[in-house]
Structures are given as structure tokens and as C-alpha cells.
N, C-alpha and C. Protein backbone atom coordinates (compact mmCIF):
# COMPACT_ATOMS: atom_id res chain seq x y z
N UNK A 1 89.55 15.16 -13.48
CA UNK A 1 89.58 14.04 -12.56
C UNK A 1 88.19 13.77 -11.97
N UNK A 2 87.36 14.68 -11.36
CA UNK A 2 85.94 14.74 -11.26
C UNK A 2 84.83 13.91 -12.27
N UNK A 3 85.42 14.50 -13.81
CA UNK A 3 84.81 13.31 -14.99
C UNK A 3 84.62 11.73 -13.76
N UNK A 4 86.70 11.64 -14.13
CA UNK A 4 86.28 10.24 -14.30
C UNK A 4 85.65 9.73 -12.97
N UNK A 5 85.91 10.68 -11.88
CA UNK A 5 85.34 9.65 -10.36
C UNK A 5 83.51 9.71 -10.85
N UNK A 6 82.97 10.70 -11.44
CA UNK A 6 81.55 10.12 -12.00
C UNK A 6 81.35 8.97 -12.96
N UNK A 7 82.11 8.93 -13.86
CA UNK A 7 81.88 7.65 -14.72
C UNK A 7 82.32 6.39 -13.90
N UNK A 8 83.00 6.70 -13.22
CA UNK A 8 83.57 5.73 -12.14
C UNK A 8 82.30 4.70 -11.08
N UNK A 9 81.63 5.46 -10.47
CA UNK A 9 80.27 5.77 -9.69
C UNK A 9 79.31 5.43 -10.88
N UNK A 10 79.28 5.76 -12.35
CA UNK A 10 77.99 5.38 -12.74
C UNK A 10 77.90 4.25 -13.17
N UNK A 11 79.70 3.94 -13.71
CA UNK A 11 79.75 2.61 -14.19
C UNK A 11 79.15 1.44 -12.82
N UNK A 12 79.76 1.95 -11.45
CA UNK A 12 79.41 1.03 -10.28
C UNK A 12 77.74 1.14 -10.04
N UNK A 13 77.19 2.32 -10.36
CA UNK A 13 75.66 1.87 -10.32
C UNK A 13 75.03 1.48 -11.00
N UNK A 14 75.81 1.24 -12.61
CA UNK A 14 75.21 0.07 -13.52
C UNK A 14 75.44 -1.58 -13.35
N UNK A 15 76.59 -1.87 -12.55
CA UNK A 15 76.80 -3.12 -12.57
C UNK A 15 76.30 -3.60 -11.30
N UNK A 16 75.55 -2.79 -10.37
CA UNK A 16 74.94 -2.81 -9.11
C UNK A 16 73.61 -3.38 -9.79
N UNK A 17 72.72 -2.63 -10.46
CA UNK A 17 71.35 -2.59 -11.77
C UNK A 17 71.62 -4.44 -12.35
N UNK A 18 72.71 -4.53 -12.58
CA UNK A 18 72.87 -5.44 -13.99
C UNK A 18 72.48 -6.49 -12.83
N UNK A 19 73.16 -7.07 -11.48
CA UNK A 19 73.80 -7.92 -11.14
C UNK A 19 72.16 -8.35 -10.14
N UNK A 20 71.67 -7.36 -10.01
CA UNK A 20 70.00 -7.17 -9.12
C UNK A 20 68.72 -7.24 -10.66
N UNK A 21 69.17 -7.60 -11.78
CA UNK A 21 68.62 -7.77 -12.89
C UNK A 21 68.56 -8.93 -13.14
N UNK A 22 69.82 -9.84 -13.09
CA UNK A 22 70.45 -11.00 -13.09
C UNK A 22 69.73 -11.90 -11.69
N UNK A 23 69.88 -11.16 -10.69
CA UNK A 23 69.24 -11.89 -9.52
C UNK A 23 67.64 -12.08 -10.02
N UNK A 24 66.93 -11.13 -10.64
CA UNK A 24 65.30 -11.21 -10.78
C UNK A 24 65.31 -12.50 -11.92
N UNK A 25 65.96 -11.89 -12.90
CA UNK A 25 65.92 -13.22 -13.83
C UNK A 25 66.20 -14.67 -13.60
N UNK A 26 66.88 -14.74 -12.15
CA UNK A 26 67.05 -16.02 -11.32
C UNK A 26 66.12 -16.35 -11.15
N UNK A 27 65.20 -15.65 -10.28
CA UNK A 27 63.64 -16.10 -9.37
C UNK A 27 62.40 -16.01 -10.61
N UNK A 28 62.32 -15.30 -12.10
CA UNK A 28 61.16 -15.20 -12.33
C UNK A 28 61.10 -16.67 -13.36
N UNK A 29 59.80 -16.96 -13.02
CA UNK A 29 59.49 -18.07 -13.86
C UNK A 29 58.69 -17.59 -15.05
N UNK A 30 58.70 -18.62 -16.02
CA UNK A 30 57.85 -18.48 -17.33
C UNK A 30 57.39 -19.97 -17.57
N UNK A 31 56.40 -19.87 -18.35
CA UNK A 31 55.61 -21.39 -18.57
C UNK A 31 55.49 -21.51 -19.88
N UNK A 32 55.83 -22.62 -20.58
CA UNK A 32 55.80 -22.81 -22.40
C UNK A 32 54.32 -24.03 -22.12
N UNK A 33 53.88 -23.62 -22.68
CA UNK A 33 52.66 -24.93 -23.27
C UNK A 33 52.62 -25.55 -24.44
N UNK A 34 52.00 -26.65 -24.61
CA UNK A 34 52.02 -27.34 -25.84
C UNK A 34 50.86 -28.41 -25.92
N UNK A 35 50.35 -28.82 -26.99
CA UNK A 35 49.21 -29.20 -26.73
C UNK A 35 47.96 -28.81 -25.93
N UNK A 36 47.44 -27.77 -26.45
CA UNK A 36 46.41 -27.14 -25.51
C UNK A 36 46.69 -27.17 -24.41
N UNK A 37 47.95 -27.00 -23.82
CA UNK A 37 48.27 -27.31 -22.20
C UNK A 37 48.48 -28.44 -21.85
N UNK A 38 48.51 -29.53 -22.39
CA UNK A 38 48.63 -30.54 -21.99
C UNK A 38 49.83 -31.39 -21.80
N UNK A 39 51.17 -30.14 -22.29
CA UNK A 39 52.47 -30.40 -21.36
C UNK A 39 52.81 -29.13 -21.69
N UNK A 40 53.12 -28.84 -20.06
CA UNK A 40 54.03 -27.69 -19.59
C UNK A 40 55.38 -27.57 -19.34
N UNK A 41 56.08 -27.32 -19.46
CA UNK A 41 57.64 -26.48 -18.76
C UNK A 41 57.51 -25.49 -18.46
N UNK A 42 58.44 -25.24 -17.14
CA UNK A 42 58.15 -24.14 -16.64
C UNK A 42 60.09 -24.03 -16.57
N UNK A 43 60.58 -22.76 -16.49
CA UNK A 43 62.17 -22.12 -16.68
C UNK A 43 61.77 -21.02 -15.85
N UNK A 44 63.17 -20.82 -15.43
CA UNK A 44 63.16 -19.61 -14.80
C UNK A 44 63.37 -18.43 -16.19
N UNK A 45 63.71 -17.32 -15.80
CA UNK A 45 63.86 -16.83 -17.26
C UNK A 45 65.20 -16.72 -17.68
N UNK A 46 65.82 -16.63 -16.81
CA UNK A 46 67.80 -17.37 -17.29
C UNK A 46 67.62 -18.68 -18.38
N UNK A 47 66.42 -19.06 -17.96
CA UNK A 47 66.57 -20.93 -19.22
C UNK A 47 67.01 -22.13 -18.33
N UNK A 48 66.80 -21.81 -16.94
CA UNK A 48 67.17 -23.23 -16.31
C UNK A 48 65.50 -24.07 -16.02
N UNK A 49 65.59 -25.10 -15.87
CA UNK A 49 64.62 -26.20 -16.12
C UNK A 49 63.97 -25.74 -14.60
N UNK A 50 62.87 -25.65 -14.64
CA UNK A 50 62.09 -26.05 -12.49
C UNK A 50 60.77 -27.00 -12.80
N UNK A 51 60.79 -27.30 -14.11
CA UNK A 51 59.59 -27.94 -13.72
C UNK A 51 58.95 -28.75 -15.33
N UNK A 52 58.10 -29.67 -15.00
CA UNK A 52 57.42 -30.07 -16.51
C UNK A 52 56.14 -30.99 -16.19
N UNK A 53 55.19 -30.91 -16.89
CA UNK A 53 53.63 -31.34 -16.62
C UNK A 53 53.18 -31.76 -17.39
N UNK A 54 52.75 -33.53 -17.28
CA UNK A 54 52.53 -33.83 -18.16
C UNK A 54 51.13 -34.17 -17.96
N UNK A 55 50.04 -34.20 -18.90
CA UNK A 55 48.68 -34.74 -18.18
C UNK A 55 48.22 -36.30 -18.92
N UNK A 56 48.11 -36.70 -17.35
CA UNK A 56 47.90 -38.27 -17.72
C UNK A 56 47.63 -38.94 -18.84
N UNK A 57 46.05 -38.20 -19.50
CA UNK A 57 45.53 -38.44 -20.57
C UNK A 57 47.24 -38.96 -21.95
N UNK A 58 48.22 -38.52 -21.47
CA UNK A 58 48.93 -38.61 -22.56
C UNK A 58 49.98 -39.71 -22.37
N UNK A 59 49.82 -40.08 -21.12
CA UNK A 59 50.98 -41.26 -20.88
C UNK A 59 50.71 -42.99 -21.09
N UNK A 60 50.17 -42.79 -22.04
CA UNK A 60 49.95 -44.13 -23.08
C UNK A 60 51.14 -44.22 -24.67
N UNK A 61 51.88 -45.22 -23.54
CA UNK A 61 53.26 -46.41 -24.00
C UNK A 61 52.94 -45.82 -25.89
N UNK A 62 51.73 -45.77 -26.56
CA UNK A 62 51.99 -45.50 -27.83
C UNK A 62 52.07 -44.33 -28.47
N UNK A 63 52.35 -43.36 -27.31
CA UNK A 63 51.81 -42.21 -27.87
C UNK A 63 53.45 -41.21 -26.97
N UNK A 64 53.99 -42.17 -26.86
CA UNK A 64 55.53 -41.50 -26.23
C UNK A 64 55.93 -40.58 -27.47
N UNK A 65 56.30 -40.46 -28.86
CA UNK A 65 56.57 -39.75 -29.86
C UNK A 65 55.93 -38.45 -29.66
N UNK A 66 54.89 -38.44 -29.26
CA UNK A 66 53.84 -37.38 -29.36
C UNK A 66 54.35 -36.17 -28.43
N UNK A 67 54.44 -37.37 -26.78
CA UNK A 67 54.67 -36.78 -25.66
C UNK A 67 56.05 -36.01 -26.09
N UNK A 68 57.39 -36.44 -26.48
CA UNK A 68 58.55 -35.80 -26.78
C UNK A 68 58.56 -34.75 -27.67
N UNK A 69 57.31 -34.91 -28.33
CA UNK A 69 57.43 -33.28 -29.35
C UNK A 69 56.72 -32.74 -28.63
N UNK A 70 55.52 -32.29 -27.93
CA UNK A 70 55.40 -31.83 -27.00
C UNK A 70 56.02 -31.20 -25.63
N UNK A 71 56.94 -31.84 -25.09
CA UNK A 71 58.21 -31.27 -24.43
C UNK A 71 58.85 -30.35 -25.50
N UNK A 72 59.24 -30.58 -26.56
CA UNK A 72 60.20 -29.78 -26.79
C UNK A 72 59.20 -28.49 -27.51
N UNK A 73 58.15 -28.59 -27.55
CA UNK A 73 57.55 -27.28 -28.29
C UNK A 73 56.99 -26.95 -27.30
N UNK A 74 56.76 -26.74 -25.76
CA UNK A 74 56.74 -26.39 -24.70
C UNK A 74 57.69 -25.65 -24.19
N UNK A 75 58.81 -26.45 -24.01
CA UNK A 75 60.64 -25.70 -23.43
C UNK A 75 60.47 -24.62 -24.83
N UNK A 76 60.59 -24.99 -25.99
CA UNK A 76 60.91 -23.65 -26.66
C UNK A 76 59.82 -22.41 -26.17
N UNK A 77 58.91 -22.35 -26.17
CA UNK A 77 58.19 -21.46 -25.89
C UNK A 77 58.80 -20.92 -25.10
N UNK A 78 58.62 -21.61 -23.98
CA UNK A 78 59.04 -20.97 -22.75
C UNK A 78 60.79 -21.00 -22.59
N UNK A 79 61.54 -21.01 -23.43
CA UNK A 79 62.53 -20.54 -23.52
C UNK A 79 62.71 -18.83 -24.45
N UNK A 80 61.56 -19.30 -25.50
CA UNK A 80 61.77 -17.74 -26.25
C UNK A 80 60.72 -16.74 -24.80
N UNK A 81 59.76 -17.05 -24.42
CA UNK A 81 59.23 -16.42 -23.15
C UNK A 81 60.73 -16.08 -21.58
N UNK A 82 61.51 -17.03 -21.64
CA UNK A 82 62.31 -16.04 -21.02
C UNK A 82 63.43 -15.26 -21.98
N UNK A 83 63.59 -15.31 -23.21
CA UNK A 83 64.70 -14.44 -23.45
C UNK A 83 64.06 -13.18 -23.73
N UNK A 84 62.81 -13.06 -23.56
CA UNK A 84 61.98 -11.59 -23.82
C UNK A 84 62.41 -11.12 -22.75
N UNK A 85 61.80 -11.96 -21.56
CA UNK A 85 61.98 -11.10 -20.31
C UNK A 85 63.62 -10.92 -20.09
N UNK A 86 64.54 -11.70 -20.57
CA UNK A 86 65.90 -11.43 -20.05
C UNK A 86 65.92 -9.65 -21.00
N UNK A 87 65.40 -9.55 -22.01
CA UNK A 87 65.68 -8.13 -22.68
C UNK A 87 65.42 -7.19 -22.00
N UNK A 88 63.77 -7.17 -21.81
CA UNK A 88 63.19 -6.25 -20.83
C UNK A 88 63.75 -5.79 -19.83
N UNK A 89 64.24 -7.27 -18.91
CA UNK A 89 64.69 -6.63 -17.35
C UNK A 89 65.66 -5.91 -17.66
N UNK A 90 66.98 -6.95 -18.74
CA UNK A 90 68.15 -6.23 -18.45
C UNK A 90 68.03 -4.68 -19.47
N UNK A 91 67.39 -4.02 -20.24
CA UNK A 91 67.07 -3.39 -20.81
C UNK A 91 66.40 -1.99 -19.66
N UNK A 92 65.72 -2.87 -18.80
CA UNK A 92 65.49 -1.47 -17.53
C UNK A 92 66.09 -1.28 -16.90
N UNK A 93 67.16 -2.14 -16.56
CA UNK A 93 68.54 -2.27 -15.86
C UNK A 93 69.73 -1.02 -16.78
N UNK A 94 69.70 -1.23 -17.79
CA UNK A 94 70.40 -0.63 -18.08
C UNK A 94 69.98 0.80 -19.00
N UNK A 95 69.44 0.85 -17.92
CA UNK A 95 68.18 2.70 -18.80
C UNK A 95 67.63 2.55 -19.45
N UNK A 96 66.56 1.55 -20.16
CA UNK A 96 66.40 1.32 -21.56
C UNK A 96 67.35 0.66 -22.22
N UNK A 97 68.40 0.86 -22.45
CA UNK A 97 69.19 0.11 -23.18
C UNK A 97 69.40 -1.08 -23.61
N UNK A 98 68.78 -1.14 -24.71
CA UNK A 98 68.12 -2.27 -25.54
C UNK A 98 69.27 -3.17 -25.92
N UNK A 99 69.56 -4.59 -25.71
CA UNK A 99 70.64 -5.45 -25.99
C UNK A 99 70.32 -6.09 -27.34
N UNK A 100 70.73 -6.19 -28.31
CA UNK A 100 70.24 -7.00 -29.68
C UNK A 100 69.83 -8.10 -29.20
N UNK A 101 69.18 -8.78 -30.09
CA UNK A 101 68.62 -10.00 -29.81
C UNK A 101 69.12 -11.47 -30.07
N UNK A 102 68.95 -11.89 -29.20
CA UNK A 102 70.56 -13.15 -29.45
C UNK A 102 71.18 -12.75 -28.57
N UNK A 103 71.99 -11.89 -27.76
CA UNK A 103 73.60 -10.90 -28.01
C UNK A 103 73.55 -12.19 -26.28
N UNK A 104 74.54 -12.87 -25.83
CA UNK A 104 74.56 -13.40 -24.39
C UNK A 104 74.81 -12.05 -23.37
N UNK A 105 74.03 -12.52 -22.00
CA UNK A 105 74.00 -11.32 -20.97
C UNK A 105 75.37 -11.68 -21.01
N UNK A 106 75.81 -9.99 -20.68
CA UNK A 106 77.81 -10.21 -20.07
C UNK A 106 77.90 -10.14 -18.63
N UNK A 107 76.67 -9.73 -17.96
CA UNK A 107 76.62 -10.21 -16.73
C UNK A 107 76.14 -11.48 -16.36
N UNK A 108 76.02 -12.49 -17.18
CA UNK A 108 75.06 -13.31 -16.31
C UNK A 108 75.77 -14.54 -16.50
């Protein structure tokens, strides 16, 4: 009975880890660039949107095509830039314990 009240307790100080893992991955940001910088996105590392930068030089009516592939090869970056960090954190969160890649957080 001792077993299980420890697995009991360790399971509760892993999902304590997971859920304060989940909170960091709320607040940390990551930045994708594209065009020598010349449009940014910025995500938290969960993958939600906070932000996007575009520099003037590029907001000429003929060159909108340009600007939209640019967004999106920006967000990807900085979407594969937070699913690193979602590994890492939740990976120190959970002792090391490395999540495959792809696999969705089951806490989050």
C-alpha cells in the first residue's frame, strides 16, 4: 500500500512539473524571420500568434505575393522554433523524458 501512496505523490509531482511547463510555454516567445528579417512573427511557444512585422520597404500594392510568402515562411519558423522548445521544457518537466516528435502535449 506504501508502493502505491508513492506512485500516487509522484504521479501528483509530475502533473504539478507538466502543468508549470505548460504555464512557461504560455509566456515564452519565439521569433520566425523571413526575408533577411524583413517580416517577423513572433508565437508564444504553444503556437499562438502575439505579433507580426512587417518593414515598410515591402508594403508596395505590387509586391503583396511576396509579402504573403514571407508571413508564412516566418510563422513556420517560428512555429518549428516553438515546438523545440515545447520538447525541451516539457522534456525537463518530465525528467528528461523525451516526447517523440509530432506526439500533441497531453497536458496542454
Amino acid at each position: 500500500m506504501t508502493d502505491l501512496m508513492g506512485l500516487m505523490k509522484q504521479a501528483q509531482a509530475m502533473q504539478q512539473k507538466m502543468a508549470e511547463a505548460n504555464e512557461k510555454l504560455s509566456e515564452e516567445e519565439v521569433i520566425g524571420e523571413a526575408g533577411a528579417g524583413l517580416v517577423t512573427v513572433t508565437l508564444s511557444a504553444r503556437g499562438e500568434a502575439r505579433g507580426i512585422s512587417i518593414d515598410p520597404s515591402l508594403l508596395d500594392p505590387a509586391e503583396v505575393e511576396v509579402v504573403e510568402d514571407l508571413l508564412v515562411a516566418a510563422h513556420n519558423e517560428a512555429r518549428r522554433k516553438g515546438e523545440a522548445r515545447q520538447q525541451e521544457i516539457m522534456g525537463q518537466a518530465a525528467g528528461g523524458l523525451q516526447m517523440p516528435p509530432g506526439m500533441p502535449n497531453p497536458f496542454g
